[in-house]
C-alpha atoms as a PDB file:
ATOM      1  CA  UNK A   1    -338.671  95.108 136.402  1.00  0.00           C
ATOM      2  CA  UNK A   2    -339.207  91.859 138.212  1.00  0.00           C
ATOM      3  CA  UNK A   3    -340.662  89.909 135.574  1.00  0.00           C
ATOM      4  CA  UNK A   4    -338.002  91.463 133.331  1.00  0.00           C
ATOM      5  CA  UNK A   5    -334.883  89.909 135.947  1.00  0.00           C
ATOM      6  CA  UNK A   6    -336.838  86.796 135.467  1.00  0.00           C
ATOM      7  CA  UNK A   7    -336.603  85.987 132.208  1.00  0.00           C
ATOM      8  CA  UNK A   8    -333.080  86.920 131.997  1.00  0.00           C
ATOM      9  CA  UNK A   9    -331.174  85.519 135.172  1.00  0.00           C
ATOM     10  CA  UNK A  10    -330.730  81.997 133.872  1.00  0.00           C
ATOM     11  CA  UNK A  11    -329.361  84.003 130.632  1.00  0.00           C
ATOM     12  CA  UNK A  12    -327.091  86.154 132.318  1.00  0.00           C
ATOM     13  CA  UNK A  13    -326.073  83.910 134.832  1.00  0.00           C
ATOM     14  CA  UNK A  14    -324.486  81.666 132.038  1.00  0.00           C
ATOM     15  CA  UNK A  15    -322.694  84.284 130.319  1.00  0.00           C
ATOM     16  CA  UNK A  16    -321.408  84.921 134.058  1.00  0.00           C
ATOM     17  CA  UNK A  17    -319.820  81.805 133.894  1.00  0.00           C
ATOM     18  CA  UNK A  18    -318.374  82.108 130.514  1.00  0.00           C
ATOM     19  CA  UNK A  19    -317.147  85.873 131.071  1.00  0.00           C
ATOM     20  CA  UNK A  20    -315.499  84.694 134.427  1.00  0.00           C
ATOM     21  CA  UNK A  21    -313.864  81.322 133.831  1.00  0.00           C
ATOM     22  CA  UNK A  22    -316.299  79.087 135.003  1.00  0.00           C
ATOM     23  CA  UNK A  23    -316.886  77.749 139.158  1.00  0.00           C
ATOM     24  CA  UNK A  24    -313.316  77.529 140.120  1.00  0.00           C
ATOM     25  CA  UNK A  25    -313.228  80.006 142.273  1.00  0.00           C
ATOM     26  CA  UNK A  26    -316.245  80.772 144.626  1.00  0.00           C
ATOM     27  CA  UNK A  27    -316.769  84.260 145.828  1.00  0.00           C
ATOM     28  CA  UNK A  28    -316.181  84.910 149.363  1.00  0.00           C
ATOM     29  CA  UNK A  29    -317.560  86.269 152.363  1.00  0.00           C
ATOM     30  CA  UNK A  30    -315.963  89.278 154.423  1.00  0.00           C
ATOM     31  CA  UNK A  31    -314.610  88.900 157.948  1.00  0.00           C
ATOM     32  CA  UNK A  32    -316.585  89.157 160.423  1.00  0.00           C
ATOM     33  CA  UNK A  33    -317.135  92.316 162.607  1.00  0.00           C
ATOM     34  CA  UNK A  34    -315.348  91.243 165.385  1.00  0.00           C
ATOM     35  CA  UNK A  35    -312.351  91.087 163.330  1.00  0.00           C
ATOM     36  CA  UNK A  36    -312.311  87.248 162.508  1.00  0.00           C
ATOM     37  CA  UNK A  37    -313.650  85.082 160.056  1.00  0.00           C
ATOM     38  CA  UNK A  38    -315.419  82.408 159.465  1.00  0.00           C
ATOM     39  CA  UNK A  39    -312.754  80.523 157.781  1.00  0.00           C
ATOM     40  CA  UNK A  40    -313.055  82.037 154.009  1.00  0.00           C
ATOM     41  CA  UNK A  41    -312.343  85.693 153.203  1.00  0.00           C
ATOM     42  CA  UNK A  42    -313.450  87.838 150.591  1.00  0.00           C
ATOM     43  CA  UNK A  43    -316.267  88.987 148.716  1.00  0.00           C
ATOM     44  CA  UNK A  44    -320.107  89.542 150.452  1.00  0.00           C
ATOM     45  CA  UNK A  45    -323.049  87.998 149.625  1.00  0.00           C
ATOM     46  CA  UNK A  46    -325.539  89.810 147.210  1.00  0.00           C
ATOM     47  CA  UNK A  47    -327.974  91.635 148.763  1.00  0.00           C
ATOM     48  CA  UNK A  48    -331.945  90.023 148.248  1.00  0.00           C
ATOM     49  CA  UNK A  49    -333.675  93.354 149.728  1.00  0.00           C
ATOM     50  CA  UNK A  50    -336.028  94.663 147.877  1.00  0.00           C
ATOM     51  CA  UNK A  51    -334.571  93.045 144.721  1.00  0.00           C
ATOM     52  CA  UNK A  52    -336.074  89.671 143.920  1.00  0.00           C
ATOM     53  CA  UNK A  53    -339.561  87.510 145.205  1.00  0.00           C
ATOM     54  CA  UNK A  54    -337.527  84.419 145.236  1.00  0.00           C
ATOM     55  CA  UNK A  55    -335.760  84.633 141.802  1.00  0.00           C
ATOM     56  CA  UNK A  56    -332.124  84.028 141.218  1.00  0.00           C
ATOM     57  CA  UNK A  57    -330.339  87.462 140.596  1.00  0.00           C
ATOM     58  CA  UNK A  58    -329.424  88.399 137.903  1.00  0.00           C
ATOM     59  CA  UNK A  59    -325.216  87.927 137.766  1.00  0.00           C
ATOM     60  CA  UNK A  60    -323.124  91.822 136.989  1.00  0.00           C
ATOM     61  CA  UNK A  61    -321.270  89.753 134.518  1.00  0.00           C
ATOM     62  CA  UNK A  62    -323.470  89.687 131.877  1.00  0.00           C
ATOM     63  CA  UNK A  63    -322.185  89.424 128.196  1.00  0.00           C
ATOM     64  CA  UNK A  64    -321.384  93.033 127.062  1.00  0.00           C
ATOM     65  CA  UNK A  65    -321.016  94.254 130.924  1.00  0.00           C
ATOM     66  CA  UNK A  66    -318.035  91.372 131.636  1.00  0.00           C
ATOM     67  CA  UNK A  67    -316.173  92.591 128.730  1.00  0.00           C
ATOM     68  CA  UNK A  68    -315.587  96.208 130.310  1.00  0.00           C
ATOM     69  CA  UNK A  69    -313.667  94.505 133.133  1.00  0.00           C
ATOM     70  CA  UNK A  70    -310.807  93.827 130.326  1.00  0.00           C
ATOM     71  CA  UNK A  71    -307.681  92.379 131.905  1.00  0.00           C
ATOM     72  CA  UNK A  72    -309.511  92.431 135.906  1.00  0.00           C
ATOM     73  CA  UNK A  73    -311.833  89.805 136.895  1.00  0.00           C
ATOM     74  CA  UNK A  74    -315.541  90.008 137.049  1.00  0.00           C
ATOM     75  CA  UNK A  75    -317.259  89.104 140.116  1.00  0.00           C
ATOM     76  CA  UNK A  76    -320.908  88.371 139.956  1.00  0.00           C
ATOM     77  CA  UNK A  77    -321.913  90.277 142.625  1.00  0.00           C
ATOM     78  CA  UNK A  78    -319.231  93.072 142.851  1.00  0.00           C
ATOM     79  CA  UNK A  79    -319.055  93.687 138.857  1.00  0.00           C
ATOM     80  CA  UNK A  80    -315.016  94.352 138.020  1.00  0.00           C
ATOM     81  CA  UNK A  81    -312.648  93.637 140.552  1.00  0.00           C
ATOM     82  CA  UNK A  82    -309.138  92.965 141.279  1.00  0.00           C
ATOM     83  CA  UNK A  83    -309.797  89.559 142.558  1.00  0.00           C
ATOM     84  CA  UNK A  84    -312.291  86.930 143.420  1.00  0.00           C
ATOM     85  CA  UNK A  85    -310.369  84.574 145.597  1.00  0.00           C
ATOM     86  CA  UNK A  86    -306.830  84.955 147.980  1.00  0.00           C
ATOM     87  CA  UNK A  87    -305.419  82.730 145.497  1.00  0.00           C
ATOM     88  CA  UNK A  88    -305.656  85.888 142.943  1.00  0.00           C
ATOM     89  CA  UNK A  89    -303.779  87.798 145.452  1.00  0.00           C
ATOM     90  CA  UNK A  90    -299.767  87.885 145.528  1.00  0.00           C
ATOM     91  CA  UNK A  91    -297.182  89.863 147.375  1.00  0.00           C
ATOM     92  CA  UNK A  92    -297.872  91.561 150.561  1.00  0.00           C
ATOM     93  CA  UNK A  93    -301.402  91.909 149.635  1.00  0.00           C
ATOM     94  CA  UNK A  94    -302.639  88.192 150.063  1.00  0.00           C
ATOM     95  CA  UNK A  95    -306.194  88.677 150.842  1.00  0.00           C
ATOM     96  CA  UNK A  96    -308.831  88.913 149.017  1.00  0.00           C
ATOM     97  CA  UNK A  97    -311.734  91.026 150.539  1.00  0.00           C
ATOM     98  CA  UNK A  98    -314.908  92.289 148.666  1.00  0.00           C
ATOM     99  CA  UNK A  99    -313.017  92.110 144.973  1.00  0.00           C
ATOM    100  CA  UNK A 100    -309.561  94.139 146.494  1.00  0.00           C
ATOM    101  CA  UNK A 101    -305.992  92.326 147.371  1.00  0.00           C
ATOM    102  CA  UNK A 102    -305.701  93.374 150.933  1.00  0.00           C
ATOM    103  CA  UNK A 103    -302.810  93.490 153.511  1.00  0.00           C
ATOM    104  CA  UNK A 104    -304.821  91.167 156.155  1.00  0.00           C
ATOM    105  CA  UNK A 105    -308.105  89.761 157.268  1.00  0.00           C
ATOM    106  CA  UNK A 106    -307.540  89.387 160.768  1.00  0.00           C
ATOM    107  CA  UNK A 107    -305.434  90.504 163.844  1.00  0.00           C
ATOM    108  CA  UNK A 108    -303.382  87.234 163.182  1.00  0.00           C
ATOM    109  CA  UNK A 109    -302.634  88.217 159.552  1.00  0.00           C
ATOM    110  CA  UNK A 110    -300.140  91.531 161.488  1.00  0.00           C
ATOM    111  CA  UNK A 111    -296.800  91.527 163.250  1.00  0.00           C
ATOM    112  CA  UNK A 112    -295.731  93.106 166.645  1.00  0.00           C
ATOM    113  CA  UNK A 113    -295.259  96.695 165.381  1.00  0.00           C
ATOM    114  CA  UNK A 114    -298.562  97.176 163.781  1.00  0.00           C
ATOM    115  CA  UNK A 115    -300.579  94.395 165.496  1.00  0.00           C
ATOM    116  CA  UNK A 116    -304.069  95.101 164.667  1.00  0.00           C
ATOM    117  CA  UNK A 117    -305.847  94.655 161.785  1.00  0.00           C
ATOM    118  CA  UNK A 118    -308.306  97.538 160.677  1.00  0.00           C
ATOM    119  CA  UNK A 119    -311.865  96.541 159.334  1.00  0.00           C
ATOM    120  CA  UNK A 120    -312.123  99.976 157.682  1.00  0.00           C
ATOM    121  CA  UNK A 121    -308.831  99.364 155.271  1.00  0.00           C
ATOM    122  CA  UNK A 122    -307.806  95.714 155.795  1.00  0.00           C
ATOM    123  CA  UNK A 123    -304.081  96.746 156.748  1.00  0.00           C
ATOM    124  CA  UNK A 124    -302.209  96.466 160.011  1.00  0.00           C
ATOM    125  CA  UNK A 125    -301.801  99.611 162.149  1.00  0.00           C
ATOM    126  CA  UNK A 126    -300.520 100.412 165.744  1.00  0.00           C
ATOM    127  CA  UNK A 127    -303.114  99.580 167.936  1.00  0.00           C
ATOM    128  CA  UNK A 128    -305.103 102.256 170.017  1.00  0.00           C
ATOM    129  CA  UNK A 129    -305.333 100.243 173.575  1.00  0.00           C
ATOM    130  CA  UNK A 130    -303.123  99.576 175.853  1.00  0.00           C
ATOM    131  CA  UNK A 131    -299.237 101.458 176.377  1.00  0.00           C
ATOM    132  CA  UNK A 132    -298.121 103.425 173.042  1.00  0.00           C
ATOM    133  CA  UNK A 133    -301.253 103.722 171.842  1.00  0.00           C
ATOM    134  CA  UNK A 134    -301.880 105.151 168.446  1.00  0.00           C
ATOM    135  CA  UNK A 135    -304.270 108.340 168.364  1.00  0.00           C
ATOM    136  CA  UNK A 136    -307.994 107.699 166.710  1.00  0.00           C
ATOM    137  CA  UNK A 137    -308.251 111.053 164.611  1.00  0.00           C
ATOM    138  CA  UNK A 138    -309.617 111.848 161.482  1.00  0.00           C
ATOM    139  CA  UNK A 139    -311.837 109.341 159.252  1.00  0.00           C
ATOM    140  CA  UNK A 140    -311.957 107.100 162.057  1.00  0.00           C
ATOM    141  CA  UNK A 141    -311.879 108.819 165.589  1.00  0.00           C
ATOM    142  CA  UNK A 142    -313.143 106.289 167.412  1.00  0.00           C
ATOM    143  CA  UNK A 143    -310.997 103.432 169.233  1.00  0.00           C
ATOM    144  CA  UNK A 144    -312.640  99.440 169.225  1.00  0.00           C
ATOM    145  CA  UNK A 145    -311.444  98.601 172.626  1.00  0.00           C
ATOM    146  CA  UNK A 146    -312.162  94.899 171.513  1.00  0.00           C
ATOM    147  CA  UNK A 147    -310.342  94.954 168.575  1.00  0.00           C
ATOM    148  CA  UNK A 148    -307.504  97.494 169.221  1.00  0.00           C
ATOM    149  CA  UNK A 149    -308.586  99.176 165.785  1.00  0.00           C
ATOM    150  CA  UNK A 150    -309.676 103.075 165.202  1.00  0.00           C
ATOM    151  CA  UNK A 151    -313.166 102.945 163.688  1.00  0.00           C
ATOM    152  CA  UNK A 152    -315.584 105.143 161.894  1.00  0.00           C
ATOM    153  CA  UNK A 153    -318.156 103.885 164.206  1.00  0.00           C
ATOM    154  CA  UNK A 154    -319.745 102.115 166.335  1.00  0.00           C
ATOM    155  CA  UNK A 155    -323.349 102.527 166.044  1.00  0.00           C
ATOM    156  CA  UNK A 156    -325.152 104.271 163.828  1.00  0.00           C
ATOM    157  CA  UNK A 157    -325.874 107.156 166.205  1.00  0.00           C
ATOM    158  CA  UNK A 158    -322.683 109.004 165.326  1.00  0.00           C
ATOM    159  CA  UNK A 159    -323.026 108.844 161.700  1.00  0.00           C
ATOM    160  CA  UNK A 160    -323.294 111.666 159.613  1.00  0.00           C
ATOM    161  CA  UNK A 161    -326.410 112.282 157.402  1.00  0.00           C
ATOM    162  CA  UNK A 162    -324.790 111.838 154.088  1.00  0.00           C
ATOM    163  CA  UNK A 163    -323.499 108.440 155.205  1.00  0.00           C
ATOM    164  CA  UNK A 164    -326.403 107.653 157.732  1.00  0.00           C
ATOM    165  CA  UNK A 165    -325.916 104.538 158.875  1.00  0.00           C
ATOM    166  CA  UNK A 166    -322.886 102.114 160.326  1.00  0.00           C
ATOM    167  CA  UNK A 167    -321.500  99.035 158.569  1.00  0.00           C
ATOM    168  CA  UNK A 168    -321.131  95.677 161.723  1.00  0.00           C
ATOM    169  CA  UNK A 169    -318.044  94.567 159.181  1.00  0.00           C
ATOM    170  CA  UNK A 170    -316.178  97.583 158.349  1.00  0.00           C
ATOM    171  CA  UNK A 171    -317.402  99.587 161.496  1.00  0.00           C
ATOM    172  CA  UNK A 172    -317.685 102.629 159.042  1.00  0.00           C
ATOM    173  CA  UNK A 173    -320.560 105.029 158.463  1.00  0.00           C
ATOM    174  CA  UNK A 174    -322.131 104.394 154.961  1.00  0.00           C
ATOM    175  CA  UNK A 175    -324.870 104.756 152.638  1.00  0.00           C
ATOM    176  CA  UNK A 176    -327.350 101.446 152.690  1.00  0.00           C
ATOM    177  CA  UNK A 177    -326.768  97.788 153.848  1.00  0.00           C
ATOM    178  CA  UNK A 178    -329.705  97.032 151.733  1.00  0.00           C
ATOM    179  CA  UNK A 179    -331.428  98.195 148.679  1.00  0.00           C
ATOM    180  CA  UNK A 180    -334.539  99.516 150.381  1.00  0.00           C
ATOM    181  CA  UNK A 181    -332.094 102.383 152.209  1.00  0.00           C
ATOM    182  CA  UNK A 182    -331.335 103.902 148.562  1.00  0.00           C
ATOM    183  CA  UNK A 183    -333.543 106.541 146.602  1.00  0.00           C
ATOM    184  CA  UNK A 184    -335.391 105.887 143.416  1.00  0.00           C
ATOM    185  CA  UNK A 185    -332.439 107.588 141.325  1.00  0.00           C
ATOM    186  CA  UNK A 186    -330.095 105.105 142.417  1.00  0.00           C
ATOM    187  CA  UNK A 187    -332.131 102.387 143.998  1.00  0.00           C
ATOM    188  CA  UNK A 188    -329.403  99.254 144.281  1.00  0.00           C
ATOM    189  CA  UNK A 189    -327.173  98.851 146.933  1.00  0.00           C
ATOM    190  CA  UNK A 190    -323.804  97.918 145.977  1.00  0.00           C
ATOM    191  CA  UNK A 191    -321.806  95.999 148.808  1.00  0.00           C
ATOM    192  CA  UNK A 192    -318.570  96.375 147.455  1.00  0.00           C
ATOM    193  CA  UNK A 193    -318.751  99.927 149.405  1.00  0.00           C
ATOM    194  CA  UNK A 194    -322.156 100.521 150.458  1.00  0.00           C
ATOM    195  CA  UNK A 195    -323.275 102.876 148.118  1.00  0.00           C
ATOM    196  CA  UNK A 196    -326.411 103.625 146.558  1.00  0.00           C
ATOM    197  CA  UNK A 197    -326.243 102.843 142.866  1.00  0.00           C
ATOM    198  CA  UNK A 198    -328.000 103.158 139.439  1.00  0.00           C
ATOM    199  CA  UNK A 199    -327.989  99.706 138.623  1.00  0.00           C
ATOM    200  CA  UNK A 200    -326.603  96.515 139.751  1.00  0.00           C
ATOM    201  CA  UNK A 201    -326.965  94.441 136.303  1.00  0.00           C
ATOM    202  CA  UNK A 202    -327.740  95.182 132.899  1.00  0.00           C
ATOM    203  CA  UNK A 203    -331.020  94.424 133.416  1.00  0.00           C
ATOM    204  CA  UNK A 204    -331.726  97.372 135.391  1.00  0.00           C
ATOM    205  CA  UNK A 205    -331.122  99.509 132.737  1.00  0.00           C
ATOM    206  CA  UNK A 206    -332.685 100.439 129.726  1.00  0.00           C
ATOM    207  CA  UNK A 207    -332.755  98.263 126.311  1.00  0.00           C
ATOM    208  CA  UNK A 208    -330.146 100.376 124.421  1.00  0.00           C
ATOM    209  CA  UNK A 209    -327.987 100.243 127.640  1.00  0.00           C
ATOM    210  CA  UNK A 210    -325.735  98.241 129.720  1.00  0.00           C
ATOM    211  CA  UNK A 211    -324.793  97.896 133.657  1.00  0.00           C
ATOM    212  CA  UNK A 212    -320.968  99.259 133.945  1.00  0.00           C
ATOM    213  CA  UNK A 213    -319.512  96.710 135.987  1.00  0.00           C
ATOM    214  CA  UNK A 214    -317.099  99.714 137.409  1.00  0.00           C
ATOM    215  CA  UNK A 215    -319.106 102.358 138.126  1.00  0.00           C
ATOM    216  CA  UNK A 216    -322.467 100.688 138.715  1.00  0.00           C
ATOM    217  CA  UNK A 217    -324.350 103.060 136.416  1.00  0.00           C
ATOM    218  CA  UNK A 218    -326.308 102.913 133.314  1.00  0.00           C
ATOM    219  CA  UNK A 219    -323.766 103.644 129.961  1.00  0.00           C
ATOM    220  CA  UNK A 220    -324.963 103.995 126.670  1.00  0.00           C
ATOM    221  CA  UNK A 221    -324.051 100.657 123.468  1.00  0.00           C
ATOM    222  CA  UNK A 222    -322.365 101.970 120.872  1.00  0.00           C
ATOM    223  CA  UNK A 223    -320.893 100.896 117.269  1.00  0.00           C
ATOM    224  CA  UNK A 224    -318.479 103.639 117.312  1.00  0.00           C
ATOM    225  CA  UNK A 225    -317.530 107.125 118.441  1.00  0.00           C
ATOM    226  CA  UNK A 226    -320.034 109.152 116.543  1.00  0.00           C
ATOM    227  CA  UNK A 227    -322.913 107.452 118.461  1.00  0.00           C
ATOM    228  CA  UNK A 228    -321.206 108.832 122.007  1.00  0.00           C
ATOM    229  CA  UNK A 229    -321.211 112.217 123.630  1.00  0.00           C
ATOM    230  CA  UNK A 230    -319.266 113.549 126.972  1.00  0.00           C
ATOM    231  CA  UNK A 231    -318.272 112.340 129.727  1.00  0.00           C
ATOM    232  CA  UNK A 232    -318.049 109.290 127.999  1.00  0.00           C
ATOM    233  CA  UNK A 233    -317.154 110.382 124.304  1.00  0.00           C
ATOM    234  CA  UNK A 234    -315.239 106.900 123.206  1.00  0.00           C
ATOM    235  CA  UNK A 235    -316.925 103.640 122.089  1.00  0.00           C
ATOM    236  CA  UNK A 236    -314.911 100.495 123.260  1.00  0.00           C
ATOM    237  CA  UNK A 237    -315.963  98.725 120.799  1.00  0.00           C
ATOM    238  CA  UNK A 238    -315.106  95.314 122.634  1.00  0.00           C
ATOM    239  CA  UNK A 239    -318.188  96.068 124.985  1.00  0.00           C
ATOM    240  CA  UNK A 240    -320.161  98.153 122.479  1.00  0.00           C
ATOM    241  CA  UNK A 241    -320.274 100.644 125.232  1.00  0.00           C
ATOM    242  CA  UNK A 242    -319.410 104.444 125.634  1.00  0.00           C
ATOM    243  CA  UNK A 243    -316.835 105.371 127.905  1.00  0.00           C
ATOM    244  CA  UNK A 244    -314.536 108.205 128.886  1.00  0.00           C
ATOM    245  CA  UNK A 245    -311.273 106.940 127.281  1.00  0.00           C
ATOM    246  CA  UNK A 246    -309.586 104.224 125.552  1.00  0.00           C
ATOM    247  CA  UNK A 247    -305.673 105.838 125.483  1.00  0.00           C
ATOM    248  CA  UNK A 248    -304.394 108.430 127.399  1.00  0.00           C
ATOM    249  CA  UNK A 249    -304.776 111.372 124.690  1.00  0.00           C
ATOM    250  CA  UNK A 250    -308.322 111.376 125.398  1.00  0.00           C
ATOM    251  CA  UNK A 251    -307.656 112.404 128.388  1.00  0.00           C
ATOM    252  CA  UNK A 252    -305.724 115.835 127.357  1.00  0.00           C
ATOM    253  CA  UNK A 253    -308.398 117.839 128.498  1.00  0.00           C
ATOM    254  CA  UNK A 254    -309.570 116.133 131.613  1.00  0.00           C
ATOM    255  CA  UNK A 255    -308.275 118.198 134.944  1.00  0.00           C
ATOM    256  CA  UNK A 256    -305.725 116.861 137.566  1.00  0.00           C
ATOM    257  CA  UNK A 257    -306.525 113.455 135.582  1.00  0.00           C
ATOM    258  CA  UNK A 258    -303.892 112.734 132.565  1.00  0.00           C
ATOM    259  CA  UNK A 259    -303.761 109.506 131.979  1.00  0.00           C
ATOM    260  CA  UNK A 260    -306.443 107.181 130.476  1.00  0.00           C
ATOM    261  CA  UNK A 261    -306.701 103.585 133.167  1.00  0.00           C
ATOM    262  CA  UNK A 262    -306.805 101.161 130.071  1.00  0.00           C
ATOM    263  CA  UNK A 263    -308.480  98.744 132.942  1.00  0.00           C
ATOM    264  CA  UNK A 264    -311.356 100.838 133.488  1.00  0.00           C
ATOM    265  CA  UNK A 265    -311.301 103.094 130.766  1.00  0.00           C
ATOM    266  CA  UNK A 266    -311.867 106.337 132.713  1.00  0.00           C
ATOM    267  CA  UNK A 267    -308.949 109.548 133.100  1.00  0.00           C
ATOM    268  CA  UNK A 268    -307.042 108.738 136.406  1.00  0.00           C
ATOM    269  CA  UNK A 269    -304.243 111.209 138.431  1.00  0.00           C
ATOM    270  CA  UNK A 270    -302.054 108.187 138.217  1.00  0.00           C
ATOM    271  CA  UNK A 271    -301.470 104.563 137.338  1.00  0.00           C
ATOM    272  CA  UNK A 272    -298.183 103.687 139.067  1.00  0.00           C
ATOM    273  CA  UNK A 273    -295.830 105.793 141.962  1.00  0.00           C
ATOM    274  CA  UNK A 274    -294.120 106.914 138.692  1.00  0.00           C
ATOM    275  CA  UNK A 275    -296.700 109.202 137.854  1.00  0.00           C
ATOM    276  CA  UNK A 276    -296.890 110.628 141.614  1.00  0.00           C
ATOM    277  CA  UNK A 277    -294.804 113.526 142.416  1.00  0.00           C
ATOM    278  CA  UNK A 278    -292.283 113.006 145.855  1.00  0.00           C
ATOM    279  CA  UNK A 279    -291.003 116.169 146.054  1.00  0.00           C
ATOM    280  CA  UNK A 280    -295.025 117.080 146.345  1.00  0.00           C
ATOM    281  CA  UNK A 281    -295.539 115.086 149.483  1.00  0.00           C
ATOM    282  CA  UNK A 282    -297.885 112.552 147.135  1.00  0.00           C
ATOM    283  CA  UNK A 283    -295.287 109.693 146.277  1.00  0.00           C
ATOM    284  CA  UNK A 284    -297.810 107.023 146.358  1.00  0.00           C
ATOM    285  CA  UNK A 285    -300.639 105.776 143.610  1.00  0.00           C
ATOM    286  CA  UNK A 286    -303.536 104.465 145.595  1.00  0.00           C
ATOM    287  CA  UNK A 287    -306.979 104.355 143.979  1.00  0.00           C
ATOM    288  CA  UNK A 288    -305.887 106.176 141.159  1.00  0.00           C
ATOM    289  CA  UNK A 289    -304.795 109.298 142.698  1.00  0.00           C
ATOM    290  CA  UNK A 290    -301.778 110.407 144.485  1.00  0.00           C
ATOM    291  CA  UNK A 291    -301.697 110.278 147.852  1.00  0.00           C
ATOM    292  CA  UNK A 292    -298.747 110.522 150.895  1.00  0.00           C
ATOM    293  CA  UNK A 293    -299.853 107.202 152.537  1.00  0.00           C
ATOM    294  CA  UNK A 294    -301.115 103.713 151.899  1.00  0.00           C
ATOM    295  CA  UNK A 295    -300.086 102.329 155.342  1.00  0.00           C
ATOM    296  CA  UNK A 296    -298.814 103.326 159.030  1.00  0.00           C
ATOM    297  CA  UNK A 297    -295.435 102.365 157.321  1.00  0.00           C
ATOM    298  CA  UNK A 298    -295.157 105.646 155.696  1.00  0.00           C
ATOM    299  CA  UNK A 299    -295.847 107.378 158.241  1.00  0.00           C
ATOM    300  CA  UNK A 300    -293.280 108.249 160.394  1.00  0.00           C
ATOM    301  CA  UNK A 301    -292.610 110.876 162.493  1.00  0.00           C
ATOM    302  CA  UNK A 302    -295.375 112.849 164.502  1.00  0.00           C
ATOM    303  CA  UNK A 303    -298.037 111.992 162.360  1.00  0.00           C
ATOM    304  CA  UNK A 304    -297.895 107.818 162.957  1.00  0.00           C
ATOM    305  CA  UNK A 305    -301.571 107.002 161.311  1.00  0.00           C
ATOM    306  CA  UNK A 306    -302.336 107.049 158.029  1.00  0.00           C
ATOM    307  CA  UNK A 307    -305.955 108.128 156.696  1.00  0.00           C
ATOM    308  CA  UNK A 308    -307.710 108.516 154.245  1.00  0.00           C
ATOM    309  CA  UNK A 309    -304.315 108.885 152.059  1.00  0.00           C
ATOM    310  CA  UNK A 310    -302.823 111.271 154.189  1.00  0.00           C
ATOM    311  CA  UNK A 311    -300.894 111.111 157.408  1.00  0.00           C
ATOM    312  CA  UNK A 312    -302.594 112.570 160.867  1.00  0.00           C
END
C-alpha cells in the first residue's frame, strides 16, 4: 500500500485541484478546545498516523471520487462537504467547521440568551454555570465549567467502549484521533467525525474500485446498472460508480427513507422541513432525518436543551 500512495499522490493531488477549483480557498483548522481559535476556522488537518513514511497523502478528491460530491464541494481531506471555507457559508450558519456551515466558532460568535458556544454542535446554547443554568443531560451530561458548555467528556475515562476515547476539540467520546486506533476492516481515521473508516482515498481500495468521498468506503466502477447489485443497485454514470439511488423512485422500497438525496445519492427520511411531519413532533430536516430540534431555540418549555435532535 505505501509504495502504491506513492506513485499516485502527485496524480491525485492534481486532479484535487482540478475537481475542487483550484487554491482559492485553503482548508481550515477547527477551534481550539478551549473554545477559541487560532484565528481561521474550519476544516482539520489530515491525519499522518500510521498512513505515510514522509509521502504527501494522497488528496479524497481524486478524479472519479470528486465527481460523487456533484453540486457540494470536495475537500481534500474530508472528501464531500458542504463547505471548505466561511466564505461558502451564508445565513445564520456562517462558519465553516470540518466541511459543515455552523452557527458559531466561539463564545463571541452567541448573544445574551444562549451565550455559549458548544464544541460538540457548533451552536449557541444556555450556558450551564452560573444563575439559570441549563441542565447537562443526555448526549452530553457533563458541564465545562471553563467554557459554560455541556460536554460529552472530559477525559477519556468516562467514555464508553464503543466510542473509547475523548476528542480535546469537540470534548466528545469517539472512535480514533489517529489511524493506528482503528481495526484492520476499517483502518483510516476520518476526522470529519472520528470514525474508523474503510478507506480514506481511492487508493486504498481495490483497482476496480473507488474511495466514496461520502461514506468513506470502498464502492464498486460501473458502466451501467447491470454491472451493480444492492445496496447500491444504480450506476451514476458521471462517477462510474455504484450507488444506492439516482431519483427518488429508487428509493420505493427503502424503509422510513423515501426520497433519493440527489447530492449524495443515497435514500434519506427527508430533504427539506417539507418532508418532516409537525403534527408528529419531527418538524425539522437535520442530517437527513426528521428530528424535533436543531437548536435550544426550539426548545421551549420544560425541556430547554436540545440533543441529539430531540429536546431533554
Amino acid at each position: 500500500m505505501r509504495s502504491r500512495l506513492a506513485v499516485v499522490s502527485s496524480l491525485l493531488v492534481a486532479a484535487w485541484i482540478a475537481a475542487c477549483g483550484g487554491s482559492d480557498s485553503t482548508p481550515e483548522t477547527a477551534p481550539l478546545p478551549d473554545g477559541g481559535t487560532d484565528g481561521t476556522t474550519g476544516n482539520l488537518e489530515a491525519s499522518t498516523d500510521g498512513a505515510t513514511d514522509g509521502a504527501v497523502t494522497p488528496s479524497a478528491c481524486d478524479t472519479k471520487a470528486a465527481a460523487l460530491c456533484g453540486a457540494r464541494k470536495c475537500d481534500a481531506n474530508l472528501g464531500c462537504v458542504q463547505c471548505v471555507a466561511n466564505t461558502d457559508c451564508t445565513g445564520t450558519d456562517k462558519f465553516c467547521i470540518r466541511g459543515r456551515c455552523e452557527a458559531c466558532a466561539t463564545n463571541a460568535d452567541c448573544g445574551v440568551a444562549a451565550p455559549v458556544c458548544s464544541p460538540v454542535d457548533n451552536r449557541c446554547h444556555i450556558s450551564c454555570v452560573g444563575d439559570g443554568a441549563a441542565p447537562c443531560k443526555g448526549d452530553t451530561p457533563i458541564c465545562d465549567n471553563a467554557s459554560g458548555a455541556c460536554v460529552g467528556c472530559q477525559t477519556s475515562a468516562t467514555c464508553p467502549a464503543g466510542a473509547p476515547l475523548c476528542e480535546p476539540t469537540t470534548k466528545t467520546c469517539v472512535q480514533c484521533t489517529m489511524n493506528s486506533e482503528c481495526p484492520a476492516a476499517k483502518p483510516h481515521c476520518f476526522l470529519g467525525d472520528f470514525t474508523c473508516v474503510e478507506c480514506s482515498t481511492s487508493a486504498d481500495c481495490a483497482a476496480d474500485k473507488v474511495c466514496d468521498p461520502r461514506e468513506k468506503r470502498c464502492i464498486a466502477t460501473c458502466a451501467n446498472d447491470t454491472q451493480c447489485a444492492a445496496p447500491a443497485p444504480k450506476c451514476n454514470t458521471t462517477a462510474a460508480s455504484c450507488v444506492q439511488c439516482l431519483a427518488t423512485p429508487d428509493c420505493a422500497a427503502v424503509a422510513n427513507r423515501p426520497l433519493c438525496d440527489t447530492t449524495k445519492d443515497r435514500c434519506v427520511q427527508c430533504i427539506s422541513a417539507a418532508d418532516c411531519n409537525a403534527d408528529a413532533g419531527t418538524p425539522i430536516c437535520d442530517n437527513d432525518r426528521c428530528v424535533q430540534c436543531k437548536d435550544d431555540k426550539d426548545c421551549p418549555g420544560v425541556d430547554p436543551k436540545c440533543n441529539n435532535g430531540t429536546c431533554k
